[in-house]
PDB file of N, CA and C in Angstrom:
ATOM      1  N   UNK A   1     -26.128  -0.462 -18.752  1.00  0.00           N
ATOM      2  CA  UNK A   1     -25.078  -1.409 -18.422  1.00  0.00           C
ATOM      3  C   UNK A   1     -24.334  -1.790 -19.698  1.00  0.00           C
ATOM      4  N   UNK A   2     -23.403  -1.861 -19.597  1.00  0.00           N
ATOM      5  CA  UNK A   2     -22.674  -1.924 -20.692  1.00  0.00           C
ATOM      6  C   UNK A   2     -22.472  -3.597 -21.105  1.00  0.00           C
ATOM      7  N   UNK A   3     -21.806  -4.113 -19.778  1.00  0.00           N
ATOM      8  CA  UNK A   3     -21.487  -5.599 -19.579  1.00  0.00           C
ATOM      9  C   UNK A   3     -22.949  -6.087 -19.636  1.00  0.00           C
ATOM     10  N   UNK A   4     -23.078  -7.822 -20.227  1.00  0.00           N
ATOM     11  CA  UNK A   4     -23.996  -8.386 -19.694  1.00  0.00           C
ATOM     12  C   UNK A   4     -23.945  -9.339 -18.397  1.00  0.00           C
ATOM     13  N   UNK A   5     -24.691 -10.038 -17.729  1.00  0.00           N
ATOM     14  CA  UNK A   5     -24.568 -10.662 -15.965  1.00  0.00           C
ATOM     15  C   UNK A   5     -23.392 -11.284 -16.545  1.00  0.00           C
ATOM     16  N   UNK A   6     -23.584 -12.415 -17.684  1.00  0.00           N
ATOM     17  CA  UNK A   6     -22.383 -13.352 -17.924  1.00  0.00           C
ATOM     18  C   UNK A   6     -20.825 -12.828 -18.223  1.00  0.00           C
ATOM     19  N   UNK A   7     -20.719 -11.613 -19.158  1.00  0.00           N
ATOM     20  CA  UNK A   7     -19.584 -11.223 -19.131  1.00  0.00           C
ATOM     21  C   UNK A   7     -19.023 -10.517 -18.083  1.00  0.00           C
ATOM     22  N   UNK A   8     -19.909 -10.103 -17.144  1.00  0.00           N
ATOM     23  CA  UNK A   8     -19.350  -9.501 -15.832  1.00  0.00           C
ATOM     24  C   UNK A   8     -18.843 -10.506 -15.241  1.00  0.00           C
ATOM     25  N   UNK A   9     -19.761 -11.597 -14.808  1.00  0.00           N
ATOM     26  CA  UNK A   9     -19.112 -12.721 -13.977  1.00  0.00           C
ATOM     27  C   UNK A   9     -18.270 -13.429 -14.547  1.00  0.00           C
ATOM     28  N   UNK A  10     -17.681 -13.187 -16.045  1.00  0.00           N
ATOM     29  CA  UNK A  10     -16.605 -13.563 -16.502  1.00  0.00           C
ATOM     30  C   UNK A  10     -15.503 -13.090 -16.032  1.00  0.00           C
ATOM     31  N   UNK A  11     -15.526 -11.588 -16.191  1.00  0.00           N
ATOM     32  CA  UNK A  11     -14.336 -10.554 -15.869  1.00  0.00           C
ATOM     33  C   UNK A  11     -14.037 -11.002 -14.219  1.00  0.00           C
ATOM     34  N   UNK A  12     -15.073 -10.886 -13.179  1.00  0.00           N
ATOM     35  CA  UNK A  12     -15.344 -11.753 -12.015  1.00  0.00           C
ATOM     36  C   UNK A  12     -14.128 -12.809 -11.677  1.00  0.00           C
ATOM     37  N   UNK A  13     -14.338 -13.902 -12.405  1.00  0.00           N
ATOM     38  CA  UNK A  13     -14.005 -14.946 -12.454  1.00  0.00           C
ATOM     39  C   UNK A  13     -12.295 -14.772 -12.758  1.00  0.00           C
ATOM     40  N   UNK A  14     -11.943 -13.879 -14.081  1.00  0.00           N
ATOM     41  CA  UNK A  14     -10.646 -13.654 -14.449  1.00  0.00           C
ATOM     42  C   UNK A  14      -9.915 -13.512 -13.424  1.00  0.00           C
ATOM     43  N   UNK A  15     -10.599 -12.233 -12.554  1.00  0.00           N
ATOM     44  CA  UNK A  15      -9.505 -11.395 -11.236  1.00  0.00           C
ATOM     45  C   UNK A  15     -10.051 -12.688 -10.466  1.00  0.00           C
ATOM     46  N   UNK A  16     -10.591 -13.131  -9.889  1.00  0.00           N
ATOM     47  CA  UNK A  16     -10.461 -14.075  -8.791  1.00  0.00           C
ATOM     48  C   UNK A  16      -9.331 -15.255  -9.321  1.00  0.00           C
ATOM     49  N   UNK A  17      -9.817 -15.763  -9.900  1.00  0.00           N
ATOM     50  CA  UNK A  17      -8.665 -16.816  -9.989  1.00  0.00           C
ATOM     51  C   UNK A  17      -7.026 -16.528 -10.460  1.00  0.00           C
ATOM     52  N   UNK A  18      -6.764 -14.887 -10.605  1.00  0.00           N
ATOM     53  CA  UNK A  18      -5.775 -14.243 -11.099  1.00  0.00           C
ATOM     54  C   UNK A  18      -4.983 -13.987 -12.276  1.00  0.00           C
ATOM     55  N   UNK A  19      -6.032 -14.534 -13.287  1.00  0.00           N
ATOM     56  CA  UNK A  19      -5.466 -14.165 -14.751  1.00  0.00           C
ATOM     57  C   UNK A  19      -4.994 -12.317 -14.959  1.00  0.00           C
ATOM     58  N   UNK A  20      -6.025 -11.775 -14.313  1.00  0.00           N
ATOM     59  CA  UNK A  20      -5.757 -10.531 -14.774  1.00  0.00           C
ATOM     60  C   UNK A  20      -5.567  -9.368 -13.119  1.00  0.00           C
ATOM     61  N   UNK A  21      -5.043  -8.603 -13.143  1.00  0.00           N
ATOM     62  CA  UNK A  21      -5.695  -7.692 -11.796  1.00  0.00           C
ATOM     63  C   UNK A  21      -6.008  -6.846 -11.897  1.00  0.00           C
ATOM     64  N   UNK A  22      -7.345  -6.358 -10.932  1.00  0.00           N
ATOM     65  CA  UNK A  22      -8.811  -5.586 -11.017  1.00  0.00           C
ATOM     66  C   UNK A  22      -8.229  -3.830 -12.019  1.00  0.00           C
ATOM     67  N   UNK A  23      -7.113  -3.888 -11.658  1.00  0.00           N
ATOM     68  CA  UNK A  23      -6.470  -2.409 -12.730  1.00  0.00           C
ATOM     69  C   UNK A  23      -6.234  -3.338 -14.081  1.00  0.00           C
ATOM     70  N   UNK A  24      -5.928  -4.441 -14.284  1.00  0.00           N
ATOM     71  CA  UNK A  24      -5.924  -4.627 -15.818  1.00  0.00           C
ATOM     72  C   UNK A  24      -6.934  -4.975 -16.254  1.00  0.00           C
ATOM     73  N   UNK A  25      -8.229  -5.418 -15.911  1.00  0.00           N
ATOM     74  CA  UNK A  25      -9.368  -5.867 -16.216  1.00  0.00           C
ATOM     75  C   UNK A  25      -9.774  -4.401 -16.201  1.00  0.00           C
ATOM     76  N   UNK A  26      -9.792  -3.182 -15.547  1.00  0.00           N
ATOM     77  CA  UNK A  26     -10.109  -1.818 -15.470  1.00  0.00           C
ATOM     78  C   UNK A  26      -9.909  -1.388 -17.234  1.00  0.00           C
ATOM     79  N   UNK A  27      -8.459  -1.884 -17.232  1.00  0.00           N
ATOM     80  CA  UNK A  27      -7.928  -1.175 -18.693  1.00  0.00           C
ATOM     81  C   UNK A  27      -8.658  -1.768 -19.573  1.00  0.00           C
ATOM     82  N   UNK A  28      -8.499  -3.017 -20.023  1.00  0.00           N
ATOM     83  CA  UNK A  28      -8.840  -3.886 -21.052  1.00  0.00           C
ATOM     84  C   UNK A  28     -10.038  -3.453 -21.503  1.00  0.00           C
ATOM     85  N   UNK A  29     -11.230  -3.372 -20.308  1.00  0.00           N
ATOM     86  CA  UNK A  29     -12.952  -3.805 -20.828  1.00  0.00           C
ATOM     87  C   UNK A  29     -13.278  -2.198 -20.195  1.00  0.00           C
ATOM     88  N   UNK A  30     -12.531  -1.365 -20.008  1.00  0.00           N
ATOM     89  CA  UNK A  30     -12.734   0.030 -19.960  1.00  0.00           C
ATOM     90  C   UNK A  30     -13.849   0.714 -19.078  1.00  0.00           C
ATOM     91  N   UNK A  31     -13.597   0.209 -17.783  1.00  0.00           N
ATOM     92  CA  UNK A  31     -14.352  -0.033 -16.422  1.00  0.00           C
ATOM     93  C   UNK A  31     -13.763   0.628 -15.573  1.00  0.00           C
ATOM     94  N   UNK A  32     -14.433   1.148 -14.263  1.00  0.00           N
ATOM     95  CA  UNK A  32     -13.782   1.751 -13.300  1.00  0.00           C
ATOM     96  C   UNK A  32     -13.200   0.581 -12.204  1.00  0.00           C
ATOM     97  N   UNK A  33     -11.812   0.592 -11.454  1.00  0.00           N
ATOM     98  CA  UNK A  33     -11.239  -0.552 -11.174  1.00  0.00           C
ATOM     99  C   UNK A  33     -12.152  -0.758  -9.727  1.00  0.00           C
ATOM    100  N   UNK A  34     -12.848  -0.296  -8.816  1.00  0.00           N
ATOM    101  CA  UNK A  34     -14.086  -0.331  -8.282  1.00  0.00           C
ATOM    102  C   UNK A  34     -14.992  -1.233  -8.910  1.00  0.00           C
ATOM    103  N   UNK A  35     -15.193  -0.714  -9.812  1.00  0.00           N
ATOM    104  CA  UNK A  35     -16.431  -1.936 -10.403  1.00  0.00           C
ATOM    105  C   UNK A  35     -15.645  -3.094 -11.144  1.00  0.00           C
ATOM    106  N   UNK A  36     -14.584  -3.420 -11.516  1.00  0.00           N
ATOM    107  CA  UNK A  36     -13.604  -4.544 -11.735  1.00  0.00           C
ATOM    108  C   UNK A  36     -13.499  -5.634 -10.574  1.00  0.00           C
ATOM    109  N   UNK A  37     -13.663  -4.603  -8.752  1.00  0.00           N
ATOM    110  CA  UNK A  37     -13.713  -5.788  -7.716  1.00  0.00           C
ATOM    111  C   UNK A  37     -15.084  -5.975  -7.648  1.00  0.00           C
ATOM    112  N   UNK A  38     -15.818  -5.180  -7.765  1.00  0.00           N
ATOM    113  CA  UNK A  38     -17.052  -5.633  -7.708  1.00  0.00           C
ATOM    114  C   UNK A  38     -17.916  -6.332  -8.777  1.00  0.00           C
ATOM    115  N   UNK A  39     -17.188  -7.005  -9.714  1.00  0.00           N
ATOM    116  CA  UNK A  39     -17.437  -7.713 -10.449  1.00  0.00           C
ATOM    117  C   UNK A  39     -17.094  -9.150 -10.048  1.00  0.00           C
ATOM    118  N   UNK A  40     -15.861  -9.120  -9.183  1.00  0.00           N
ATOM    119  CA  UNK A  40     -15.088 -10.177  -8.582  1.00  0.00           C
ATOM    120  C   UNK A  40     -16.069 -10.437  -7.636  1.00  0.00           C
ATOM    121  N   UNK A  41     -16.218  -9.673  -6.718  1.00  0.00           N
ATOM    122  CA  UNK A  41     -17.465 -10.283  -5.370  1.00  0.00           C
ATOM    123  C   UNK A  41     -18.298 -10.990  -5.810  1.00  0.00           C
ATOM    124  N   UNK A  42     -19.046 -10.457  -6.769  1.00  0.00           N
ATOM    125  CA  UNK A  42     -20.344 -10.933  -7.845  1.00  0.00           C
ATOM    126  C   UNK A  42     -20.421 -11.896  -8.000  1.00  0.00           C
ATOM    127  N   UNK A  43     -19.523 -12.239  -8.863  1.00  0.00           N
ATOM    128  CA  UNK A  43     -18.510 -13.658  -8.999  1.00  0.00           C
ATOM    129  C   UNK A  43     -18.431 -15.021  -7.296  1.00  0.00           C
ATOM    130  N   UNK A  44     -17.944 -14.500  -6.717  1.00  0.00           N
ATOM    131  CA  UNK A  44     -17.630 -14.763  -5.196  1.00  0.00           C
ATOM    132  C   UNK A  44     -18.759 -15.237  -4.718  1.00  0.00           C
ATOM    133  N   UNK A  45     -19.736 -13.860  -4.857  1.00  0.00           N
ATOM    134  CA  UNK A  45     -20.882 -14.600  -4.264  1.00  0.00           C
ATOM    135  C   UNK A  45     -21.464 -15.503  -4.769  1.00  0.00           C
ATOM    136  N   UNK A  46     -21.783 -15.514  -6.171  1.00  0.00           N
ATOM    137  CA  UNK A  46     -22.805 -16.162  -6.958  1.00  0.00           C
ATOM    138  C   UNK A  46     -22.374 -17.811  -6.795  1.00  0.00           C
ATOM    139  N   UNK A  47     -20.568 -18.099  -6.667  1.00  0.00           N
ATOM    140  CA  UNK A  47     -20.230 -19.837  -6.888  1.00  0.00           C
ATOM    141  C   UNK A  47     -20.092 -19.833  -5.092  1.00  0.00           C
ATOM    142  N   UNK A  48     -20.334 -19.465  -4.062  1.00  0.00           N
ATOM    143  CA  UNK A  48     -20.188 -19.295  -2.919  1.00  0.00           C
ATOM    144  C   UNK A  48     -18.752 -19.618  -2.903  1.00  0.00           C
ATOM    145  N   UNK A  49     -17.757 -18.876  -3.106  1.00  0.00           N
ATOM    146  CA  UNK A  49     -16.228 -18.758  -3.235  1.00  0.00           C
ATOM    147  C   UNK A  49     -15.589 -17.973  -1.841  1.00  0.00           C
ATOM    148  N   UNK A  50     -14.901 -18.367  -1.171  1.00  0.00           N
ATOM    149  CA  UNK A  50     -14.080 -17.848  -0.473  1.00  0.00           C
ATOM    150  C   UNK A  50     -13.175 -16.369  -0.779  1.00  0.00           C
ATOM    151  N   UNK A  51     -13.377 -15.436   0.368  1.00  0.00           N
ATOM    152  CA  UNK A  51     -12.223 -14.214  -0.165  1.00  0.00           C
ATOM    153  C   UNK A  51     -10.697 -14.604  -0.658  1.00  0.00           C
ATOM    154  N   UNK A  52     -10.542 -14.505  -1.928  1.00  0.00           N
ATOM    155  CA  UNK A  52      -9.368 -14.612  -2.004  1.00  0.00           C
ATOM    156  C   UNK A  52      -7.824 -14.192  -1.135  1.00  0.00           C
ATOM    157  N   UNK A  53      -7.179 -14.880  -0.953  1.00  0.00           N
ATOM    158  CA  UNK A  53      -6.059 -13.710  -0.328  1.00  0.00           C
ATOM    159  C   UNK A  53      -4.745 -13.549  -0.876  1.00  0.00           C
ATOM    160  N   UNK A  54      -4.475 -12.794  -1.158  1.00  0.00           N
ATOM    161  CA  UNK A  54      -3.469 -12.108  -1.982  1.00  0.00           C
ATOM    162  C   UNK A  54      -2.251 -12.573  -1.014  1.00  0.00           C
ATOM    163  N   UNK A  55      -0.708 -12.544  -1.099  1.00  0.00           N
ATOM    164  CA  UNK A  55       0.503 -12.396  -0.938  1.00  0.00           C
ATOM    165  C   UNK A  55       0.223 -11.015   0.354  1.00  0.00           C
ATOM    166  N   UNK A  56       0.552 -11.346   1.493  1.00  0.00           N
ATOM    167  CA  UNK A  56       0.631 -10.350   2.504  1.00  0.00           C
ATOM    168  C   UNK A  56       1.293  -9.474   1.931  1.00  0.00           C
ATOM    169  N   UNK A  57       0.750  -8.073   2.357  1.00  0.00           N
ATOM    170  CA  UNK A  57       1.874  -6.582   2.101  1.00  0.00           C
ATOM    171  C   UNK A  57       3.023  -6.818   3.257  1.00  0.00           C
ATOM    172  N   UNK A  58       2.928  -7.260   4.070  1.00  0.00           N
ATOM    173  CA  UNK A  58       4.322  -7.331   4.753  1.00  0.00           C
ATOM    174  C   UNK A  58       5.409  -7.949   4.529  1.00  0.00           C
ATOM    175  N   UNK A  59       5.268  -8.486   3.569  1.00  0.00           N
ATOM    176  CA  UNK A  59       6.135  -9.145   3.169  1.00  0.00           C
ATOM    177  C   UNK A  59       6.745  -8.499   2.059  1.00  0.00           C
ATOM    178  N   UNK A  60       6.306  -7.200   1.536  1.00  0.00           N
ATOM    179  CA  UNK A  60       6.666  -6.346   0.493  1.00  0.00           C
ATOM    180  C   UNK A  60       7.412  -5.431   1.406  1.00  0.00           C
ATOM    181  N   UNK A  61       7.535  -5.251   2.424  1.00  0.00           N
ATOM    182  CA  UNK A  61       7.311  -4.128   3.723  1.00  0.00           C
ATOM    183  C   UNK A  61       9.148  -4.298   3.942  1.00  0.00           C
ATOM    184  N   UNK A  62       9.822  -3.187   3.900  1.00  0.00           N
ATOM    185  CA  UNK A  62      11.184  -3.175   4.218  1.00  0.00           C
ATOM    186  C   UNK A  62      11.222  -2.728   5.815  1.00  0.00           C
ATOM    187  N   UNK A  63      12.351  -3.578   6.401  1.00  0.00           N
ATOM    188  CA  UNK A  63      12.264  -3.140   7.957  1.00  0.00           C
ATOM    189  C   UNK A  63      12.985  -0.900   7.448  1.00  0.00           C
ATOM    190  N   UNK A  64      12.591  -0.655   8.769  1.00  0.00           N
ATOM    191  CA  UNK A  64      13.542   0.637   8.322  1.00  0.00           C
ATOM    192  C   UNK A  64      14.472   0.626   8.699  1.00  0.00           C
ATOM    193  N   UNK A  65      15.552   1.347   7.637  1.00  0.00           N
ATOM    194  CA  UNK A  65      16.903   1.417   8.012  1.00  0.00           C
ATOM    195  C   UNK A  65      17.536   2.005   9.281  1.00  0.00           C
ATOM    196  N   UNK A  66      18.172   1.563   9.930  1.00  0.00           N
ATOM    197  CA  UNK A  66      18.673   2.486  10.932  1.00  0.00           C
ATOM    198  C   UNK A  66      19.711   3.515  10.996  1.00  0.00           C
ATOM    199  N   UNK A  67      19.201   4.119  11.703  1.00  0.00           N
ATOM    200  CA  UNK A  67      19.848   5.468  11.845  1.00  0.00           C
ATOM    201  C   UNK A  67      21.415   5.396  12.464  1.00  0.00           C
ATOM    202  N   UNK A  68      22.319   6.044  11.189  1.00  0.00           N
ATOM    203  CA  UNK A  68      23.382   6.269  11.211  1.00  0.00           C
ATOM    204  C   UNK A  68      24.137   7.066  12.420  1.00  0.00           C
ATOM    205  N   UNK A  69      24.667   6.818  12.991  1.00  0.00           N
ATOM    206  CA  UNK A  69      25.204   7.536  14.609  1.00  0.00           C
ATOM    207  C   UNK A  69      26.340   8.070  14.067  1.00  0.00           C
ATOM    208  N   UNK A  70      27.141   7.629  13.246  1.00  0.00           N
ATOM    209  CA  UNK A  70      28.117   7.967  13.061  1.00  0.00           C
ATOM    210  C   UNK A  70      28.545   9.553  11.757  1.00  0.00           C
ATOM    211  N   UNK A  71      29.534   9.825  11.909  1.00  0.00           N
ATOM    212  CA  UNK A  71      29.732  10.497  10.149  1.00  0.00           C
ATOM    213  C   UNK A  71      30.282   9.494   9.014  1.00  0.00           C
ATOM    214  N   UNK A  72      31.073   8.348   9.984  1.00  0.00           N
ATOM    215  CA  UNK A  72      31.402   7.412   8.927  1.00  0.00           C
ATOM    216  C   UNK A  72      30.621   7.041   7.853  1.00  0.00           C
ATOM    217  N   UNK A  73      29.506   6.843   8.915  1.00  0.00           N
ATOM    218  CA  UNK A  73      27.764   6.006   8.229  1.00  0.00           C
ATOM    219  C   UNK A  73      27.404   6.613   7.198  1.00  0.00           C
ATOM    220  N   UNK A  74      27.818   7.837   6.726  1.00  0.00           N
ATOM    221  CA  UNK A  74      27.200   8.997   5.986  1.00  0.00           C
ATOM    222  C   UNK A  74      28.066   9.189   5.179  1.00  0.00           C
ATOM    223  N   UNK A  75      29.024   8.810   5.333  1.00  0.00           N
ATOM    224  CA  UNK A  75      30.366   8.920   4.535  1.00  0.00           C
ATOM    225  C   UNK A  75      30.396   7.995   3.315  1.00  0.00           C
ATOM    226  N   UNK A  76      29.923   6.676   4.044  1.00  0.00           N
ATOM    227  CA  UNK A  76      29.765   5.290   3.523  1.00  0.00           C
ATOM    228  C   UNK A  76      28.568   5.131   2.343  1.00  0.00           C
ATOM    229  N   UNK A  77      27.565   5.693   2.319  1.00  0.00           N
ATOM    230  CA  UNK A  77      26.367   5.765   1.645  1.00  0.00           C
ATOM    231  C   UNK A  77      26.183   6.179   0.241  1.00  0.00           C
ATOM    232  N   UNK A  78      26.009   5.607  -0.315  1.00  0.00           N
ATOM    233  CA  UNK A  78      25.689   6.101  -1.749  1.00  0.00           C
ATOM    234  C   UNK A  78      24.588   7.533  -2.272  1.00  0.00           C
ATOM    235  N   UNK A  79      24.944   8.311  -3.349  1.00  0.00           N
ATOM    236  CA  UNK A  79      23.957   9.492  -3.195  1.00  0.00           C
ATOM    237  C   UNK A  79      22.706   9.025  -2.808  1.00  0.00           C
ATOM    238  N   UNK A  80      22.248   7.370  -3.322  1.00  0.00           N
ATOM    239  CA  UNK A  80      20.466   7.532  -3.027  1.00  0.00           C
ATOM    240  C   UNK A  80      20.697   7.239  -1.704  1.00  0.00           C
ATOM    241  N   UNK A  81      21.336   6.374  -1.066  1.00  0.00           N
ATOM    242  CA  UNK A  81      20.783   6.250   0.268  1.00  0.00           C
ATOM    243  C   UNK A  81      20.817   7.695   0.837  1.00  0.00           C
ATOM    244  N   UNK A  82      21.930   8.428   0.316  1.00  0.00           N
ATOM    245  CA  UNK A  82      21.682  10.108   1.353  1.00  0.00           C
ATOM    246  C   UNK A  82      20.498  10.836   1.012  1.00  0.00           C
ATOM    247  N   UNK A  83      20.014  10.044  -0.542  1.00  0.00           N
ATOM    248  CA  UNK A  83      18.658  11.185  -0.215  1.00  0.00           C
ATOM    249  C   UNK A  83      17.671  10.304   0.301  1.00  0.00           C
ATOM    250  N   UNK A  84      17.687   9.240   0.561  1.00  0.00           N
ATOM    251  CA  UNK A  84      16.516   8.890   1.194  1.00  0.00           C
ATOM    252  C   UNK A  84      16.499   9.269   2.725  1.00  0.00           C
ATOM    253  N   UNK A  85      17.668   8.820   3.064  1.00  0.00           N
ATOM    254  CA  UNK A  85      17.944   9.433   4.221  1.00  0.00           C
ATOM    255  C   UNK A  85      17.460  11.023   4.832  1.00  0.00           C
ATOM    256  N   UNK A  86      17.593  11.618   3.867  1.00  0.00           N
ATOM    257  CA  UNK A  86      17.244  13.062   3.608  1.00  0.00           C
ATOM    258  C   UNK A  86      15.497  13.083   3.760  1.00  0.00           C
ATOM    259  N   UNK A  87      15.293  12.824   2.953  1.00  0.00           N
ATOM    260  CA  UNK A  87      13.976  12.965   3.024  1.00  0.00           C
ATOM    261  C   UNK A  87      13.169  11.794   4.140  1.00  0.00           C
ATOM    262  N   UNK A  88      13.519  10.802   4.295  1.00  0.00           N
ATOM    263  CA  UNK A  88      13.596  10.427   6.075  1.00  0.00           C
ATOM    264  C   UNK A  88      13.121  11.334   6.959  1.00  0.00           C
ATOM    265  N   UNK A  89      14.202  12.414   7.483  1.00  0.00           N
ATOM    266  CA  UNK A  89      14.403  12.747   7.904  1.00  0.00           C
ATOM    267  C   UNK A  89      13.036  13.932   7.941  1.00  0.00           C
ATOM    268  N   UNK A  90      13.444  14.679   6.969  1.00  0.00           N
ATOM    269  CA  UNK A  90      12.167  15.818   7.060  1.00  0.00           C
ATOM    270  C   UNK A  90      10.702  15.325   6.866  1.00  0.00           C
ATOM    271  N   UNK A  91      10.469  14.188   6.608  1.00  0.00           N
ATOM    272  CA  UNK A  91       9.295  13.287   7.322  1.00  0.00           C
ATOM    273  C   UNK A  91       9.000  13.212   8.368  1.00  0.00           C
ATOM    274  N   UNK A  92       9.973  13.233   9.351  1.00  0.00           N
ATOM    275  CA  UNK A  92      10.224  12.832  10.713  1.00  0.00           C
ATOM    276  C   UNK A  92       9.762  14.272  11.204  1.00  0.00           C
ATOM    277  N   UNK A  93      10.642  15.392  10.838  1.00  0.00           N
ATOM    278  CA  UNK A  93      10.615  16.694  11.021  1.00  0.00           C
ATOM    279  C   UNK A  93       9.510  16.820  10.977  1.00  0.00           C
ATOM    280  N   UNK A  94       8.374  17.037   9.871  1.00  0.00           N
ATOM    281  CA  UNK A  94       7.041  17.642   9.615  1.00  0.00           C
ATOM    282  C   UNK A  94       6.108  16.985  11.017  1.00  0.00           C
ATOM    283  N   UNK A  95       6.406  15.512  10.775  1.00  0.00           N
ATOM    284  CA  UNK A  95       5.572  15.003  11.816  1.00  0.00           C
ATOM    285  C   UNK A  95       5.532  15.441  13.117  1.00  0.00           C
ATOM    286  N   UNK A  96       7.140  15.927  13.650  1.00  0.00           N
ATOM    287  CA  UNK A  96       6.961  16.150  14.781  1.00  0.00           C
ATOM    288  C   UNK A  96       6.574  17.870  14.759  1.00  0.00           C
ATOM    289  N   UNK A  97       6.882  18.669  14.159  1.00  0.00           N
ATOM    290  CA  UNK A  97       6.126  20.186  14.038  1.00  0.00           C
ATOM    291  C   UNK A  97       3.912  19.641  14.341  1.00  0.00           C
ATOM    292  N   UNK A  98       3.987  18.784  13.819  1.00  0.00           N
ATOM    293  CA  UNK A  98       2.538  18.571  13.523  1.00  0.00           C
ATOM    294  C   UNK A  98       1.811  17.813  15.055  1.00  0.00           C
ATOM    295  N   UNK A  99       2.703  17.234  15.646  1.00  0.00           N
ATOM    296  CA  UNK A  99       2.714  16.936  17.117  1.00  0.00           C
ATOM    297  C   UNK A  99       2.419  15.299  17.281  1.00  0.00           C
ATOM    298  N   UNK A 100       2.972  14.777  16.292  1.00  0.00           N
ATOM    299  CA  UNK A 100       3.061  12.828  16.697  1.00  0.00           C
ATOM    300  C   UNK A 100       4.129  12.119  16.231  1.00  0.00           C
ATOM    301  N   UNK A 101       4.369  11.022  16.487  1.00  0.00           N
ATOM    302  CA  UNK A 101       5.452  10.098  16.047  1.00  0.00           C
ATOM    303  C   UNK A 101       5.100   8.943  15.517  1.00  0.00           C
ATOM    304  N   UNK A 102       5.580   8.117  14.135  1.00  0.00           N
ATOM    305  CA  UNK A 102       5.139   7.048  14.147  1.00  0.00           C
ATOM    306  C   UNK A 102       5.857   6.078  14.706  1.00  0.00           C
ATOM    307  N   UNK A 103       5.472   5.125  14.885  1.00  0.00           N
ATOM    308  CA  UNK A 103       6.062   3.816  15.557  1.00  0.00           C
ATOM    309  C   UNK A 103       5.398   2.541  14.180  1.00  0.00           C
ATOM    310  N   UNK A 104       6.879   1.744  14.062  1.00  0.00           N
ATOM    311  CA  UNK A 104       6.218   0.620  13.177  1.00  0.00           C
ATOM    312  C   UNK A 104       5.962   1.327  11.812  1.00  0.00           C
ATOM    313  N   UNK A 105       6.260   0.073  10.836  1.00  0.00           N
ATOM    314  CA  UNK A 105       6.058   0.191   9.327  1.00  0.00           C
ATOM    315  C   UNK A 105       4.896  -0.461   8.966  1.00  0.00           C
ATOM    316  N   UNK A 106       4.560  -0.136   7.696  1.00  0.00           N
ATOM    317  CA  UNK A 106       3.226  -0.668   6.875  1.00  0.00           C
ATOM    318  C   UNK A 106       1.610  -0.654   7.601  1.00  0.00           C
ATOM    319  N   UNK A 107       1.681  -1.972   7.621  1.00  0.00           N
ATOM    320  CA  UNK A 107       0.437  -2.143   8.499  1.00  0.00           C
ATOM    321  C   UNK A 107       0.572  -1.796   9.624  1.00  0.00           C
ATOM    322  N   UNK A 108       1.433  -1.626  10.201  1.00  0.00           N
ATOM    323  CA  UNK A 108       1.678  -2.046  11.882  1.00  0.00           C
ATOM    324  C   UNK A 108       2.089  -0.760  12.206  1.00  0.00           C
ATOM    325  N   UNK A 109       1.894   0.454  11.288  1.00  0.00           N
ATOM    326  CA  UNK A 109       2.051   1.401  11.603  1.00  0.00           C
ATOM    327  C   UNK A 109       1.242   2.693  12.815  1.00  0.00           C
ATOM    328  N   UNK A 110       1.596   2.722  13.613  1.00  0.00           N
ATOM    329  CA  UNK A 110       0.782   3.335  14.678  1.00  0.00           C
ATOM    330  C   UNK A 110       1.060   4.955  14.938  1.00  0.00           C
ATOM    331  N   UNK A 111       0.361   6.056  15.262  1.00  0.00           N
ATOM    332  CA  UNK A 111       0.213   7.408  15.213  1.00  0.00           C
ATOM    333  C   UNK A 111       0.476   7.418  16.451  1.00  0.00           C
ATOM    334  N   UNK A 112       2.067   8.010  17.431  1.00  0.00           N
ATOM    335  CA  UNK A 112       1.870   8.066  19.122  1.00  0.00           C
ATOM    336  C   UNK A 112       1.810   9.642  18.720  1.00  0.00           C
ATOM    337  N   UNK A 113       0.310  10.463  19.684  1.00  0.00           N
ATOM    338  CA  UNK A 113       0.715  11.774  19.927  1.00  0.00           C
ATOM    339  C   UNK A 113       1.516  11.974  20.964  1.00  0.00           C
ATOM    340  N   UNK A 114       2.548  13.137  20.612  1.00  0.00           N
ATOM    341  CA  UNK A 114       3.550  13.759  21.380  1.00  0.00           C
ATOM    342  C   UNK A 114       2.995  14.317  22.649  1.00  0.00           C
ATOM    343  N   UNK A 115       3.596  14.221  24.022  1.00  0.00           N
ATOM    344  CA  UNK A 115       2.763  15.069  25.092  1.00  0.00           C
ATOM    345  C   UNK A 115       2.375  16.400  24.698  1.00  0.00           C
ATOM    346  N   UNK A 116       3.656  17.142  24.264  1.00  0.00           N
ATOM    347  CA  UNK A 116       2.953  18.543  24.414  1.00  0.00           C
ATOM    348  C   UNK A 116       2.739  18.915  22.833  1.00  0.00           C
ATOM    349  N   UNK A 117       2.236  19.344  22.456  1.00  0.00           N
ATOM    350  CA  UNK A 117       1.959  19.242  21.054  1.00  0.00           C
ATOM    351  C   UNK A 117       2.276  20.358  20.168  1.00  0.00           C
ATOM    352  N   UNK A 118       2.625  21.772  20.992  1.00  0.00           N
ATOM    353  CA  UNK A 118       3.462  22.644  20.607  1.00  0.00           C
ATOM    354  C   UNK A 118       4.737  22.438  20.469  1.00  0.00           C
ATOM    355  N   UNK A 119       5.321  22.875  19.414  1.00  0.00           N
ATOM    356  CA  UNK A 119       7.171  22.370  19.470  1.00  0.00           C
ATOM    357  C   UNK A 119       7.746  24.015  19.186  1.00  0.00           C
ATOM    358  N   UNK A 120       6.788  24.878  19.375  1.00  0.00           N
ATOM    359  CA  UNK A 120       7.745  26.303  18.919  1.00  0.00           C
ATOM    360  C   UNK A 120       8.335  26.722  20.147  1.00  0.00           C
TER     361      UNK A 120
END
């Protein structure tokens, strides 16, 4: 062991209360970022501490853009939006060669399989 109990439940203590996060405590004390949260639990458990909770990812979560009907729409767009758009798109493509659709972003993202699952 490299750490001793106390400097672990130090590092512990850092990421829980959010001085540092479990990838910069990884870097600093030259740890795998796995054992950086599990230094945090350690921590957690030992002062009987509540799971922390972070800032929801949905709230990082962009609705998706909608799809342009028009040529205007395409006309209108800046090169990145056309390549995102672009690559959108052949996302969409692969998925459906592969035989599902998603529905919903981020978390709320759901896998519908296609009825027939051949598309050739």
């Amino acid at each position: 062991m490299k750490y001793t109990r106390d400097e672990r439940l130090d590092i512990g203590r850092r990421i829980y209360e959010g001085e540092i996060s479990r990838f910069e405590a990884a870097e600093e004390y030259g740890i795998g970022s796995d054992t950086a949260r599990n230094y945090m639990r350690v921590y957690r458990a030992e002062h009987h501490l509540p799971a922390r909770h972070v800032e929801s990812n949905l709230d990082k979560i962009k609705e998706p853009a909608r799809v342009p009907t028009r040529l205007e729409d395409y006309e209108s767009m800046s090169k990145e939006e056309l390549i995102n758009e672009l690559v959108r798109a052949k996302i969409v493509e692969a998925r459906l060669k592969k035989g599902y659709m998603v529905k919903g972003a981020g978390a709320q993202k759901e896998f519908a399989p296609l009825d027939s699952k051949s598309t050739k």
